[in-house]
PDB file of N, CA and C in Angstrom:
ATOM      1  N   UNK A   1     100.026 -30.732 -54.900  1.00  0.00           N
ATOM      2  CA  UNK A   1      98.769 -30.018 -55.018  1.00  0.00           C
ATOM      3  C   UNK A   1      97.927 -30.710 -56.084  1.00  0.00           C
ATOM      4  N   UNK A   2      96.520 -30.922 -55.654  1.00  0.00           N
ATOM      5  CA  UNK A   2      95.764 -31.135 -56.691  1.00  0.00           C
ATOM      6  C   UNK A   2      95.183 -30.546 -57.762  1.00  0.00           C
ATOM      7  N   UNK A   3      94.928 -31.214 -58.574  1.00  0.00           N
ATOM      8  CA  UNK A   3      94.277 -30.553 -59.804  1.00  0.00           C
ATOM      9  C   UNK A   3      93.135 -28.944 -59.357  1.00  0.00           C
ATOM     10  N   UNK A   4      92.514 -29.642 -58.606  1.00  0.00           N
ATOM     11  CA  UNK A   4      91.236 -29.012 -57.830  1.00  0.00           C
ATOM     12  C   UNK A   4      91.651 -27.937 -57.058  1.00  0.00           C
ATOM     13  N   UNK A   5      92.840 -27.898 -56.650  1.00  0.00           N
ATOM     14  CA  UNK A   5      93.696 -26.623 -55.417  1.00  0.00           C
ATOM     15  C   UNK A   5      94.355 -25.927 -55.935  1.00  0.00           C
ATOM     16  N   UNK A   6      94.359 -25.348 -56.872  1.00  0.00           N
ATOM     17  CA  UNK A   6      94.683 -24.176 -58.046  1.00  0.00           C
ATOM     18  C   UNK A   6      94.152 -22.764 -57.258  1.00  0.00           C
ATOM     19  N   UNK A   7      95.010 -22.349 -56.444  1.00  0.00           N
ATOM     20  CA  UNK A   7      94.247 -21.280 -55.668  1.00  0.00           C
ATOM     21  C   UNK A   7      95.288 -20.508 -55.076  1.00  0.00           C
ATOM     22  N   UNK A   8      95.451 -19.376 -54.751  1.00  0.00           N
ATOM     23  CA  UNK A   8      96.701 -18.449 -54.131  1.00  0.00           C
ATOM     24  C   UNK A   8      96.133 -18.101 -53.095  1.00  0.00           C
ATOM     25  N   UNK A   9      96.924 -17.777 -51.897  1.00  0.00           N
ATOM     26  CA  UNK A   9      96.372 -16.863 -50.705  1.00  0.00           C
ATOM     27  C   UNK A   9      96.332 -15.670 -50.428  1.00  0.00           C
ATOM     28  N   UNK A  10      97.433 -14.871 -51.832  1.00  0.00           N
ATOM     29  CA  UNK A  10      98.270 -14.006 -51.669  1.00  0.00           C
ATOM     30  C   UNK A  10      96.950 -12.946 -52.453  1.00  0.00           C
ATOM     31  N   UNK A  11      96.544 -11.703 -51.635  1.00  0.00           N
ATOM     32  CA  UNK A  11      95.581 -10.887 -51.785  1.00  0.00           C
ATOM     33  C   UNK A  11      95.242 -10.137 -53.395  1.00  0.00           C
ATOM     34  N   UNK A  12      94.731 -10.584 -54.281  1.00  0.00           N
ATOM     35  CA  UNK A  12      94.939  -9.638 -55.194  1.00  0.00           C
ATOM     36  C   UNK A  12      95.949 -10.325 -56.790  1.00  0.00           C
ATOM     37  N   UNK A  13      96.509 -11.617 -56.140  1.00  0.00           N
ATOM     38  CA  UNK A  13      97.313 -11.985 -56.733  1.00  0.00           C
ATOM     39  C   UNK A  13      97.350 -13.411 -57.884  1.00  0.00           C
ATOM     40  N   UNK A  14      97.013 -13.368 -59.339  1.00  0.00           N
ATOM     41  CA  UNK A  14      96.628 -14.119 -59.763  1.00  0.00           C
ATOM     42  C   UNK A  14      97.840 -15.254 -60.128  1.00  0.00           C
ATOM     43  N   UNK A  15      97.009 -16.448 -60.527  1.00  0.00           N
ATOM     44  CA  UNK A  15      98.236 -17.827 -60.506  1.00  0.00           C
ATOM     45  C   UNK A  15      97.212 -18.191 -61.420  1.00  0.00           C
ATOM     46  N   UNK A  16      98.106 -18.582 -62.323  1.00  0.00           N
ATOM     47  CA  UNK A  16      97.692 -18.821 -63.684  1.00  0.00           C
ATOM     48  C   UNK A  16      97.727 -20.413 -63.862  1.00  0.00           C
ATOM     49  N   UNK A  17      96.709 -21.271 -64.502  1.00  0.00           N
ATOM     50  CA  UNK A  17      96.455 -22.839 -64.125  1.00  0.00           C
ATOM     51  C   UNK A  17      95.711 -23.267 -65.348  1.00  0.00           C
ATOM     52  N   UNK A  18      95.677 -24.141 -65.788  1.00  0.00           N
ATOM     53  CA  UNK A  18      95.216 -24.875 -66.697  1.00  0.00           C
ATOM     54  C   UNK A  18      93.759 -24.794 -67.018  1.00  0.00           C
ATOM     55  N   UNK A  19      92.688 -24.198 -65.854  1.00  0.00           N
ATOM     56  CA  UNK A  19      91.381 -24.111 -66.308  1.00  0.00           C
ATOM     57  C   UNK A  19      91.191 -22.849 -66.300  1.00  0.00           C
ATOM     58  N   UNK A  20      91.930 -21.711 -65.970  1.00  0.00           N
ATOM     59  CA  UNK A  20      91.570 -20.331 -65.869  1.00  0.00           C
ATOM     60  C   UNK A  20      92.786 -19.461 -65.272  1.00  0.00           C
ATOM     61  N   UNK A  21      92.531 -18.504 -64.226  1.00  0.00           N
ATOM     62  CA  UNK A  21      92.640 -17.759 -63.630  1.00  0.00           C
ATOM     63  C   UNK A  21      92.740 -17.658 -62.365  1.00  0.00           C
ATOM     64  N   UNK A  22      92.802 -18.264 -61.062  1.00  0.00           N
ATOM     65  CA  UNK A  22      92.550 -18.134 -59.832  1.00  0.00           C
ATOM     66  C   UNK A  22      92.778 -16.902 -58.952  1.00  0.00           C
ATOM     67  N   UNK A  23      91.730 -16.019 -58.115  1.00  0.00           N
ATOM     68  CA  UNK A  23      92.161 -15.208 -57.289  1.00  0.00           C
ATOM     69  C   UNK A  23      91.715 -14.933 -56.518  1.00  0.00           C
ATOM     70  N   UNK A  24      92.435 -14.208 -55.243  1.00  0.00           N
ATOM     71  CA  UNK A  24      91.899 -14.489 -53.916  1.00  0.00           C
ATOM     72  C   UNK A  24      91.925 -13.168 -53.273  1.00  0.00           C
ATOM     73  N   UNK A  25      90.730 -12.540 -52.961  1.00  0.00           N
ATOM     74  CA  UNK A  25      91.012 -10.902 -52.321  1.00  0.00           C
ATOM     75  C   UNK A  25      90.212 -11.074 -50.615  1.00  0.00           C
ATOM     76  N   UNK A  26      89.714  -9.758 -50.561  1.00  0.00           N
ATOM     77  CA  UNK A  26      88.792  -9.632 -49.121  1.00  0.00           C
ATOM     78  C   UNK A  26      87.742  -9.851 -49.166  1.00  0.00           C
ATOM     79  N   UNK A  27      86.982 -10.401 -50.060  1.00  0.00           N
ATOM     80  CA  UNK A  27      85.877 -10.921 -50.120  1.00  0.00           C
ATOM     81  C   UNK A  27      85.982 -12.208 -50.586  1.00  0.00           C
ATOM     82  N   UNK A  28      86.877 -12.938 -50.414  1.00  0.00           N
ATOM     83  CA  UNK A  28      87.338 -14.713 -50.921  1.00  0.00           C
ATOM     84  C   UNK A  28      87.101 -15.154 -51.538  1.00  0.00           C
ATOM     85  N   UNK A  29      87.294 -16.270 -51.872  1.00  0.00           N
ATOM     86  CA  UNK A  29      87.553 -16.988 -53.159  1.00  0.00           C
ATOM     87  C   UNK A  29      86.925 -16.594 -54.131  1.00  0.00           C
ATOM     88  N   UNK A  30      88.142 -16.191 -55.363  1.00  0.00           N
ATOM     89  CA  UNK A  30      87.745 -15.730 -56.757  1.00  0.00           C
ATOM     90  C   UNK A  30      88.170 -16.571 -57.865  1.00  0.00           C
ATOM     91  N   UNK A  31      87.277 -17.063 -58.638  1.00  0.00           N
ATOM     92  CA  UNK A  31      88.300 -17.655 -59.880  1.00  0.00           C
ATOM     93  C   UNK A  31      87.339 -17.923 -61.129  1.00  0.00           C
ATOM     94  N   UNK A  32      88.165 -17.960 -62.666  1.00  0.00           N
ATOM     95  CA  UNK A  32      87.853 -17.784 -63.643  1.00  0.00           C
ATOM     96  C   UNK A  32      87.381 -19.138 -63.807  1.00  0.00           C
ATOM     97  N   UNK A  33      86.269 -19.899 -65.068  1.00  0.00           N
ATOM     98  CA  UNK A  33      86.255 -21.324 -64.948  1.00  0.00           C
ATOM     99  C   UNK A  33      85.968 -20.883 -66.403  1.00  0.00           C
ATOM    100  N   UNK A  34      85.743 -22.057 -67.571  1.00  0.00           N
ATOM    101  CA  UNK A  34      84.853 -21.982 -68.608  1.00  0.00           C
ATOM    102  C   UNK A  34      83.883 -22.958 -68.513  1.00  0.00           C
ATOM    103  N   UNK A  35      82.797 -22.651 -69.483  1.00  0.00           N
ATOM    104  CA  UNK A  35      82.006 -23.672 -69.561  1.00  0.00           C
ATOM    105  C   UNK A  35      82.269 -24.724 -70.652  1.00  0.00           C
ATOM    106  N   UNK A  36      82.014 -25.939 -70.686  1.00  0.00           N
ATOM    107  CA  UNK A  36      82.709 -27.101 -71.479  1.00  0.00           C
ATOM    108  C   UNK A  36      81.276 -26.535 -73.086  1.00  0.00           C
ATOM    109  N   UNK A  37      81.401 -27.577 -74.305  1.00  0.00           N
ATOM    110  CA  UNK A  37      80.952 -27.590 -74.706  1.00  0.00           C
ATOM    111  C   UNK A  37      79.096 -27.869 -74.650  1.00  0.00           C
ATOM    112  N   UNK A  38      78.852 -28.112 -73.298  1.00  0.00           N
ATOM    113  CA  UNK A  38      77.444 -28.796 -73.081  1.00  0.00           C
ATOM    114  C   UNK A  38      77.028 -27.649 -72.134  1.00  0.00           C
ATOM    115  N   UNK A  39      77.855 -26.842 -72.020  1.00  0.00           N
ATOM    116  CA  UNK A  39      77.202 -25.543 -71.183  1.00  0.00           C
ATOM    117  C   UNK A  39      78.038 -25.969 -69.827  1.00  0.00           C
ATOM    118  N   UNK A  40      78.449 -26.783 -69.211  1.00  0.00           N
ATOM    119  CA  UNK A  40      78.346 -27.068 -67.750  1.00  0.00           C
ATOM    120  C   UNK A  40      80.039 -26.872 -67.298  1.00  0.00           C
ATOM    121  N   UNK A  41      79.892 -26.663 -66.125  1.00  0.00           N
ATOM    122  CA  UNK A  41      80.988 -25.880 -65.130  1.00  0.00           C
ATOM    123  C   UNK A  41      81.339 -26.672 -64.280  1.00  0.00           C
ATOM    124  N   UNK A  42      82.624 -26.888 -63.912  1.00  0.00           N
ATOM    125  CA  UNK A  42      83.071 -27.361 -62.432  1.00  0.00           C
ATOM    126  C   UNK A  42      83.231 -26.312 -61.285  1.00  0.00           C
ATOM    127  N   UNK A  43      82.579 -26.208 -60.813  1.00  0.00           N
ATOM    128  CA  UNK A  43      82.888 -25.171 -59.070  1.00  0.00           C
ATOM    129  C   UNK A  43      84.449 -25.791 -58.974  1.00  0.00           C
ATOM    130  N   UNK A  44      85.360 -24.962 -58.581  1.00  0.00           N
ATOM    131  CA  UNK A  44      86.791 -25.537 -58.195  1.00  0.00           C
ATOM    132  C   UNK A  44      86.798 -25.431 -56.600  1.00  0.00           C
ATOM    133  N   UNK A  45      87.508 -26.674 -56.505  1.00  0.00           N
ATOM    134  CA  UNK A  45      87.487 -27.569 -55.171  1.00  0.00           C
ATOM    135  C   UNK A  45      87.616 -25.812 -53.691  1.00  0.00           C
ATOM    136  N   UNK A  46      88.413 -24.528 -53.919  1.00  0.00           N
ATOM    137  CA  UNK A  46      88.720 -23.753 -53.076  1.00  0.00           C
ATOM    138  C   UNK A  46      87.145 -22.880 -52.933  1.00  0.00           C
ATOM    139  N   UNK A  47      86.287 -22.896 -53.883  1.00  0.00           N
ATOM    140  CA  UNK A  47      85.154 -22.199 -54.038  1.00  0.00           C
ATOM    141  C   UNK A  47      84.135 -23.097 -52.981  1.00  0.00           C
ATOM    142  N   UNK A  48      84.111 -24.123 -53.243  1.00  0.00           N
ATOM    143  CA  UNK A  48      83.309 -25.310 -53.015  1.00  0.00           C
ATOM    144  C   UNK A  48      83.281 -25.504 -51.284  1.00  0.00           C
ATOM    145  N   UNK A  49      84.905 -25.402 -51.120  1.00  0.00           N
ATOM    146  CA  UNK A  49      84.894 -25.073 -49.674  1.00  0.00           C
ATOM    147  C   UNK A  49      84.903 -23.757 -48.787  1.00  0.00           C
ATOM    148  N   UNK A  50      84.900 -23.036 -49.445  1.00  0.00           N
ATOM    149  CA  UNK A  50      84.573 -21.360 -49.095  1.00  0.00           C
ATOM    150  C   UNK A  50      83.228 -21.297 -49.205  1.00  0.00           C
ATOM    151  N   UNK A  51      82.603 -22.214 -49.552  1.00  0.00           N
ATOM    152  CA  UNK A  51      80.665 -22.261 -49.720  1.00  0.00           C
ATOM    153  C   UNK A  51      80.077 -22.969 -48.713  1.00  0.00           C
ATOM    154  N   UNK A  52      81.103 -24.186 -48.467  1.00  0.00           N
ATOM    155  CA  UNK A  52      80.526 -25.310 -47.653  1.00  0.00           C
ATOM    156  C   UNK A  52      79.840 -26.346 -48.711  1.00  0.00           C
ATOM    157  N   UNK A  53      79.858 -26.250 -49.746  1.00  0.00           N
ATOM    158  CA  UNK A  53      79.527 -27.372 -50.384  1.00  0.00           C
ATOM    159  C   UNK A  53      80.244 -28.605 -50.423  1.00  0.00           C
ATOM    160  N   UNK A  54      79.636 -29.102 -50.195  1.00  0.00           N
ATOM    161  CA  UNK A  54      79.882 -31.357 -49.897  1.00  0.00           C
ATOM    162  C   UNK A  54      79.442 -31.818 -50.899  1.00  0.00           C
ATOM    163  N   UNK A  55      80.063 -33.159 -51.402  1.00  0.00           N
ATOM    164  CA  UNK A  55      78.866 -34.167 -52.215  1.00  0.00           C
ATOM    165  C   UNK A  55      77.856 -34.332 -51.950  1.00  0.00           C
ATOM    166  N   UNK A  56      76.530 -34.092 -52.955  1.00  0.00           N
ATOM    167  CA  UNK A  56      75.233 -34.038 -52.580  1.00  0.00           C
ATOM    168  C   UNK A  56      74.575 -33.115 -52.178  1.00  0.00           C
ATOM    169  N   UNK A  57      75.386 -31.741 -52.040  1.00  0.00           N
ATOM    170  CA  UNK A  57      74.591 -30.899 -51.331  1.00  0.00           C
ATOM    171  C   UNK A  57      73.932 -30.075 -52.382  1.00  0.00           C
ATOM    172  N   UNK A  58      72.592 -30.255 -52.194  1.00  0.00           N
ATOM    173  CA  UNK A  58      71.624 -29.450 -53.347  1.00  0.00           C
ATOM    174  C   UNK A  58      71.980 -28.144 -53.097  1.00  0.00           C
ATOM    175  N   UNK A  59      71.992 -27.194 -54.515  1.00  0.00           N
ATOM    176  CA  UNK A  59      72.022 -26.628 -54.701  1.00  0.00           C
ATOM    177  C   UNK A  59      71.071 -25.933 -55.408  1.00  0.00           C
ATOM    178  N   UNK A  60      71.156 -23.716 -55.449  1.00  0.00           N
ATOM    179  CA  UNK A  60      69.773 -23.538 -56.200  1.00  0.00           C
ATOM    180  C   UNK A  60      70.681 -22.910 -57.129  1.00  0.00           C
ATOM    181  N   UNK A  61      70.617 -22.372 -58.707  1.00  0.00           N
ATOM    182  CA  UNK A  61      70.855 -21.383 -59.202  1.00  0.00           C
ATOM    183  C   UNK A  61      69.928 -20.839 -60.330  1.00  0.00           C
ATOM    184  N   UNK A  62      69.846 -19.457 -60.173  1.00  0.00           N
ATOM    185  CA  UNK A  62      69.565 -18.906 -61.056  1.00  0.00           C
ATOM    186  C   UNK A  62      70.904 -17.273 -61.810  1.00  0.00           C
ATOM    187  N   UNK A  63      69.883 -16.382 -62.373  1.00  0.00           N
ATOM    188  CA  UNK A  63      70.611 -15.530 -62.618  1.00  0.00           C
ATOM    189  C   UNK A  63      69.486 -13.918 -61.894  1.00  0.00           C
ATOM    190  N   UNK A  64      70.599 -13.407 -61.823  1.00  0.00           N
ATOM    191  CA  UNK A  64      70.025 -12.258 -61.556  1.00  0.00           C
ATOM    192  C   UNK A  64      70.928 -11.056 -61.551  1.00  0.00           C
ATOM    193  N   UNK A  65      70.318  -9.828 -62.355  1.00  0.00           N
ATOM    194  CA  UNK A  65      71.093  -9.256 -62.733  1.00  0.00           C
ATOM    195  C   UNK A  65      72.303  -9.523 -64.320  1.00  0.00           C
ATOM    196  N   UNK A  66      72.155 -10.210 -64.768  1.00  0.00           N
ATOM    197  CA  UNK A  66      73.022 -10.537 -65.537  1.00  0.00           C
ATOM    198  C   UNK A  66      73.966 -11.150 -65.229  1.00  0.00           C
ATOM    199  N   UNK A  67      74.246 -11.903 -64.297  1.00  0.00           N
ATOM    200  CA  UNK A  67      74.857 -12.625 -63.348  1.00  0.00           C
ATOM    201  C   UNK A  67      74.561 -14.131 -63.315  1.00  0.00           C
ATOM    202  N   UNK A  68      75.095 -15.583 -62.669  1.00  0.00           N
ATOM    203  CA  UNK A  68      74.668 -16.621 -62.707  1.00  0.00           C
ATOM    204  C   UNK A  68      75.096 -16.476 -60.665  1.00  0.00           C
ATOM    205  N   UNK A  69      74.068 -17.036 -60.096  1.00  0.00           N
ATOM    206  CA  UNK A  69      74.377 -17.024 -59.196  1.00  0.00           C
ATOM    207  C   UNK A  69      74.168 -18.631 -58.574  1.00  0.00           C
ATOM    208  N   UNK A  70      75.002 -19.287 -57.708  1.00  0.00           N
ATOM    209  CA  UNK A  70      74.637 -20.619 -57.214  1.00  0.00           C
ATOM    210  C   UNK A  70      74.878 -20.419 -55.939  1.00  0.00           C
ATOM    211  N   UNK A  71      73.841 -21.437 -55.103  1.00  0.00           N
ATOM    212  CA  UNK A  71      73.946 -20.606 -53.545  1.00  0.00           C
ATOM    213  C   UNK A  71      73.347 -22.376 -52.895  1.00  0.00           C
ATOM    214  N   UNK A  72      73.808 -22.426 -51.816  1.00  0.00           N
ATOM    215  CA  UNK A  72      73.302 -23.700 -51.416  1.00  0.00           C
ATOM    216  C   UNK A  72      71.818 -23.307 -50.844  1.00  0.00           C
ATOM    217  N   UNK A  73      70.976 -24.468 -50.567  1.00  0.00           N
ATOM    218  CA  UNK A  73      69.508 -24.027 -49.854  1.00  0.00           C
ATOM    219  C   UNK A  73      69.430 -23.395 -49.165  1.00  0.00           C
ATOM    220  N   UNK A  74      70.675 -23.796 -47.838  1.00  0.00           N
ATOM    221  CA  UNK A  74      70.395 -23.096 -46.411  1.00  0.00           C
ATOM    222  C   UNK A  74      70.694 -22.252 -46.539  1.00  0.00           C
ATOM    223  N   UNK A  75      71.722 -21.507 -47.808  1.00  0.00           N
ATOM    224  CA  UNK A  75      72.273 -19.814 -47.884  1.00  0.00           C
ATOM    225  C   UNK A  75      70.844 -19.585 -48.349  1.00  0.00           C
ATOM    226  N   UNK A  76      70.258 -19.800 -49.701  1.00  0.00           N
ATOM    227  CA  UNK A  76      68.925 -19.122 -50.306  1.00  0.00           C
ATOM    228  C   UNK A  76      68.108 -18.794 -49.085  1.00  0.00           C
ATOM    229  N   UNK A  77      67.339 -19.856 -48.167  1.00  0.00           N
ATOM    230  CA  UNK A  77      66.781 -19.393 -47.184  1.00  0.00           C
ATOM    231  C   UNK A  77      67.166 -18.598 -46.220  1.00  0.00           C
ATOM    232  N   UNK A  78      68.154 -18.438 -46.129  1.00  0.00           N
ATOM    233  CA  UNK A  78      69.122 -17.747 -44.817  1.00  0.00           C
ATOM    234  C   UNK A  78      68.882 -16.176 -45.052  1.00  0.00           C
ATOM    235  N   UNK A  79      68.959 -16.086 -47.037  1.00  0.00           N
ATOM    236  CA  UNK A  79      69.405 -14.941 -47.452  1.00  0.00           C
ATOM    237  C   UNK A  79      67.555 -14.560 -47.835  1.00  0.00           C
ATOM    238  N   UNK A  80      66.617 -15.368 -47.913  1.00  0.00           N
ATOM    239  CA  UNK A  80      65.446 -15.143 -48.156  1.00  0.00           C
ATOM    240  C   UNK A  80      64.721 -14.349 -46.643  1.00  0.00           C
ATOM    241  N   UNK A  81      64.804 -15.253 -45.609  1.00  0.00           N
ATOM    242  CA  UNK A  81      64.641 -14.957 -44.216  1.00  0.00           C
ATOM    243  C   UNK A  81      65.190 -13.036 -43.884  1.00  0.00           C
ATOM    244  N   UNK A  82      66.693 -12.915 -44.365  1.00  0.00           N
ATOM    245  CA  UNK A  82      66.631 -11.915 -43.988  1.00  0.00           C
ATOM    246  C   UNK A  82      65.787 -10.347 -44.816  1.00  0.00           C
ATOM    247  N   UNK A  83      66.030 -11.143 -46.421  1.00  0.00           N
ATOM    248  CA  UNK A  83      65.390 -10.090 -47.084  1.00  0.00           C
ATOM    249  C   UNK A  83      63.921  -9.763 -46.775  1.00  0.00           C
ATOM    250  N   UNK A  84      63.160 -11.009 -46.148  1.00  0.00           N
ATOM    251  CA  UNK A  84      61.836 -10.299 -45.611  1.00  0.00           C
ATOM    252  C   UNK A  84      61.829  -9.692 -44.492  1.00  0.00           C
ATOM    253  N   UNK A  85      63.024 -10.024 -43.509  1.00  0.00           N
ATOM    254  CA  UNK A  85      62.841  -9.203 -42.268  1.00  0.00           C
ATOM    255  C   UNK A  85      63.378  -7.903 -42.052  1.00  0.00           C
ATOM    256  N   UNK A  86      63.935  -7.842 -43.175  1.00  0.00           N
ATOM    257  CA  UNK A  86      64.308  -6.101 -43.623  1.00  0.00           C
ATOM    258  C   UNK A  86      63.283  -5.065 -44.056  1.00  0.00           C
ATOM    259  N   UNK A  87      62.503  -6.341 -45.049  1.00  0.00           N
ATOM    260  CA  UNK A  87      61.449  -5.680 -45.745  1.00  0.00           C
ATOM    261  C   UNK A  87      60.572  -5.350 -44.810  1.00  0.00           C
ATOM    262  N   UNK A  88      59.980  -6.123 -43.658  1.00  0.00           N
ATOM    263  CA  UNK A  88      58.456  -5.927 -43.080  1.00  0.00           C
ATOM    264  C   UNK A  88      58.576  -4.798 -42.016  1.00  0.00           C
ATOM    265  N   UNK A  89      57.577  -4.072 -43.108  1.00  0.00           N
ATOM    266  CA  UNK A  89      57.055  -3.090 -41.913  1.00  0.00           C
ATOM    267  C   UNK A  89      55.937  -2.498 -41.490  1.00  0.00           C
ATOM    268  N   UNK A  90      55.211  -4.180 -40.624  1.00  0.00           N
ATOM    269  CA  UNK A  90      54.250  -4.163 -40.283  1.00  0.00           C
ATOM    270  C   UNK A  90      54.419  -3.885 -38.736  1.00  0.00           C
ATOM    271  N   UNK A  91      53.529  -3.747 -38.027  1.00  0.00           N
ATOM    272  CA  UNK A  91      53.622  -3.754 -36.422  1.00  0.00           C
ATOM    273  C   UNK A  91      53.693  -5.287 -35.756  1.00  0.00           C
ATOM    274  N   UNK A  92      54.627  -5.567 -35.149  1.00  0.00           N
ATOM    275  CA  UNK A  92      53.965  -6.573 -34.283  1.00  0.00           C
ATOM    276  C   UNK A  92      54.787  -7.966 -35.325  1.00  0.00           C
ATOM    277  N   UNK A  93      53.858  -8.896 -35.193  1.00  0.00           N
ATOM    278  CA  UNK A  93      54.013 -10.683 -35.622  1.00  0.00           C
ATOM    279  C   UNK A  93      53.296 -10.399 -37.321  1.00  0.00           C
ATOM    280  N   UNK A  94      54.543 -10.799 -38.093  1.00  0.00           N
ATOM    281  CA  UNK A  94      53.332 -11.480 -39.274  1.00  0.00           C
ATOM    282  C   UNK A  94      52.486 -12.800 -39.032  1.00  0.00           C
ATOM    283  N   UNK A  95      52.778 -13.010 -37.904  1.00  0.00           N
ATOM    284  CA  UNK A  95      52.038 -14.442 -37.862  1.00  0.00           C
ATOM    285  C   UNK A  95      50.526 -13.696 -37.407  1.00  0.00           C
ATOM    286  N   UNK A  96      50.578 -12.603 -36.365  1.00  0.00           N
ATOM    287  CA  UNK A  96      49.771 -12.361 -35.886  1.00  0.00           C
ATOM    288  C   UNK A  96      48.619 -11.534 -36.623  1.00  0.00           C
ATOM    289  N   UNK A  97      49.499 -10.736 -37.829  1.00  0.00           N
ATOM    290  CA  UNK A  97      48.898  -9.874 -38.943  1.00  0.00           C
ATOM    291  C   UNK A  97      48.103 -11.218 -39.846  1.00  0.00           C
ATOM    292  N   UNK A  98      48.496 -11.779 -40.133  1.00  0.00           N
ATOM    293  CA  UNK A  98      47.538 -12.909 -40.867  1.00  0.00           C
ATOM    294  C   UNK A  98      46.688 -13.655 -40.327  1.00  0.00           C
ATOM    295  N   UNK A  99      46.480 -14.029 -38.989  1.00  0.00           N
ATOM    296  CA  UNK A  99      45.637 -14.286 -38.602  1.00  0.00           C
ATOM    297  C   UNK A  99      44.736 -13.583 -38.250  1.00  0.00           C
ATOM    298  N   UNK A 100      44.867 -12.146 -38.154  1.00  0.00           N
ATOM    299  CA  UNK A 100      43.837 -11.281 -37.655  1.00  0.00           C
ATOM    300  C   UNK A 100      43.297 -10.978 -39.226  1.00  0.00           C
ATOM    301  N   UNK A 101      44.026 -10.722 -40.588  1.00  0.00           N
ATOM    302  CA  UNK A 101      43.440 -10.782 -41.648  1.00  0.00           C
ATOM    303  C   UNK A 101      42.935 -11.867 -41.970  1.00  0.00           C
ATOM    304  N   UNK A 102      42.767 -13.079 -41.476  1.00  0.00           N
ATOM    305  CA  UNK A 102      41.941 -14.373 -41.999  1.00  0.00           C
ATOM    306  C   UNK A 102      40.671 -14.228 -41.315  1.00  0.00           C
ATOM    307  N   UNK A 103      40.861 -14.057 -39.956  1.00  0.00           N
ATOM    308  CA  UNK A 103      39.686 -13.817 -39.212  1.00  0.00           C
ATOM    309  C   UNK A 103      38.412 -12.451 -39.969  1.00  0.00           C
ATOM    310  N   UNK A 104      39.384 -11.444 -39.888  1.00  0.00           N
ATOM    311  CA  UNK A 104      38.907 -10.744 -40.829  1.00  0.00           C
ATOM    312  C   UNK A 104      38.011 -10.754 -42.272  1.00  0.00           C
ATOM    313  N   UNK A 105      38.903 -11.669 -42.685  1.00  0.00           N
ATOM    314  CA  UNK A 105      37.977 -12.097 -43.609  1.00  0.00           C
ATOM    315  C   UNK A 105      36.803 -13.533 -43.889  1.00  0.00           C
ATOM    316  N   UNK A 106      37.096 -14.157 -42.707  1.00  0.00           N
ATOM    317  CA  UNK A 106      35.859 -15.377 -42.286  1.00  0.00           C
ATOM    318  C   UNK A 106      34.611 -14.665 -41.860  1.00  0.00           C
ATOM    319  N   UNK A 107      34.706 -13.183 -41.074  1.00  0.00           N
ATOM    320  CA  UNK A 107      33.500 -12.817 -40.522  1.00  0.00           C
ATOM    321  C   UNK A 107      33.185 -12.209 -41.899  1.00  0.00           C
ATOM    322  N   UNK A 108      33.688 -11.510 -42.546  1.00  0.00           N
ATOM    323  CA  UNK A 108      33.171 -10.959 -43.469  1.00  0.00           C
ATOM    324  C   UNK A 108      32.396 -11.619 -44.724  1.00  0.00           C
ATOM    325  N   UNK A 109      32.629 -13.030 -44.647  1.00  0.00           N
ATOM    326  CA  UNK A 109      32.053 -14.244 -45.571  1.00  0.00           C
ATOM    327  C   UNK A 109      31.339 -14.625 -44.655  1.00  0.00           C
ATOM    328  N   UNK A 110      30.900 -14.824 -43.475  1.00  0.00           N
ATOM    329  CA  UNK A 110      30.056 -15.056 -42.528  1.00  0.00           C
ATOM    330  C   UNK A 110      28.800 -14.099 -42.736  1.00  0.00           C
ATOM    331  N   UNK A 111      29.225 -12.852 -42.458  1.00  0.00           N
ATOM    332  CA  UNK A 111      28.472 -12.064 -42.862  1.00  0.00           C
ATOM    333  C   UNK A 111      27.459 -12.060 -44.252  1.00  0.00           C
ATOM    334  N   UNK A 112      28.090 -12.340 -45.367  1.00  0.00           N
ATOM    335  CA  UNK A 112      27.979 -12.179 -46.846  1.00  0.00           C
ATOM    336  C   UNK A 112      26.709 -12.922 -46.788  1.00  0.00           C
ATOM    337  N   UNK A 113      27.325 -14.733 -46.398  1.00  0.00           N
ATOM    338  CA  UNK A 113      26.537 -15.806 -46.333  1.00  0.00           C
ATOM    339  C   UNK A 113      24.903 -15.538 -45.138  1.00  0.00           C
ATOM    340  N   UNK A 114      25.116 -15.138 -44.503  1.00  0.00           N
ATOM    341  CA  UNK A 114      23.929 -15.121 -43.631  1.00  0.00           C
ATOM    342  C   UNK A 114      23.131 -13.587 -43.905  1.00  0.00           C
ATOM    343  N   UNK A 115      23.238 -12.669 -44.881  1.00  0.00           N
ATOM    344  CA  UNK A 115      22.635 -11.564 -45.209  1.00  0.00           C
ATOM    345  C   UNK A 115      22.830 -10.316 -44.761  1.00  0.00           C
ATOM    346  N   UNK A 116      23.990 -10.475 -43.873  1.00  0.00           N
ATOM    347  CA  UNK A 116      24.066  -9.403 -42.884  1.00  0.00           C
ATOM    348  C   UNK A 116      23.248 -10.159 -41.649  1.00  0.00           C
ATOM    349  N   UNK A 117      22.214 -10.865 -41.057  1.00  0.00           N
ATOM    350  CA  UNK A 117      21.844 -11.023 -40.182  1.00  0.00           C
ATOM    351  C   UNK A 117      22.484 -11.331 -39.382  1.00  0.00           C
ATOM    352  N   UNK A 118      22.539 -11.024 -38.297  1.00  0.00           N
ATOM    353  CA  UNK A 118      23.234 -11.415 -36.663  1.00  0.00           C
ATOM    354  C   UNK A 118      23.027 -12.815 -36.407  1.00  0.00           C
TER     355      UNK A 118
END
């Protein structure tokens, strides 16, 4: 086993390893890390592939909640996509709601500009 495969399968059940803690429940891969003296973290190799992260694959993080969260792009957008389509509750297309509010507001600067005249 590698350095990097410090990981149990066994539900609930921690295995104790040289950089932390490792553990693994129903919501997958769990594990303890520290941060080195410069602030910075290694993702361990079982996390990394429970994410789908590869070499190179950009990543976003912030915090939220009091939390540090790291998420690859296509999760951020994936997880952005759905939080607006939960949120909207408009009728119909937002594509179609914004274009009828642009239009909306071209005649109304149409208007402005020509005095009201027809």
């Amino acid at each position: 086993m590698s350095q990097g495969d410090y990981f149990s399968l066994a539900a609930h059940v921690p295995v104790i390893h040289a950089g932390g803690v490792a553990l693994a429940d129903e919501r997958g891969a769990r594990t303890e890390i520290t941060a080195n003296g410069q602030g910075r973290v290694t993702i361990p190799a079982p996390i990394r592939r429970a994410a789908g992260i590869e070499p190179g694959t950009p990543l976003a993080i912030y915090e939220e909640d009091g939390r540090v969260v790291i998420e690859t792009r296509a999760q951020l957008a994936a997880r952005i996509r759905r939080d607006v389509a939960t949120a909207w509750r408009g009728d119909g297309s937002v594509v179609d709601e914004l274009i009828g509010d642009r239009r909306a507001s071209a005649a109304a600067e149409e208007d402005e500009s020509s005095g009201g005249r027809p």
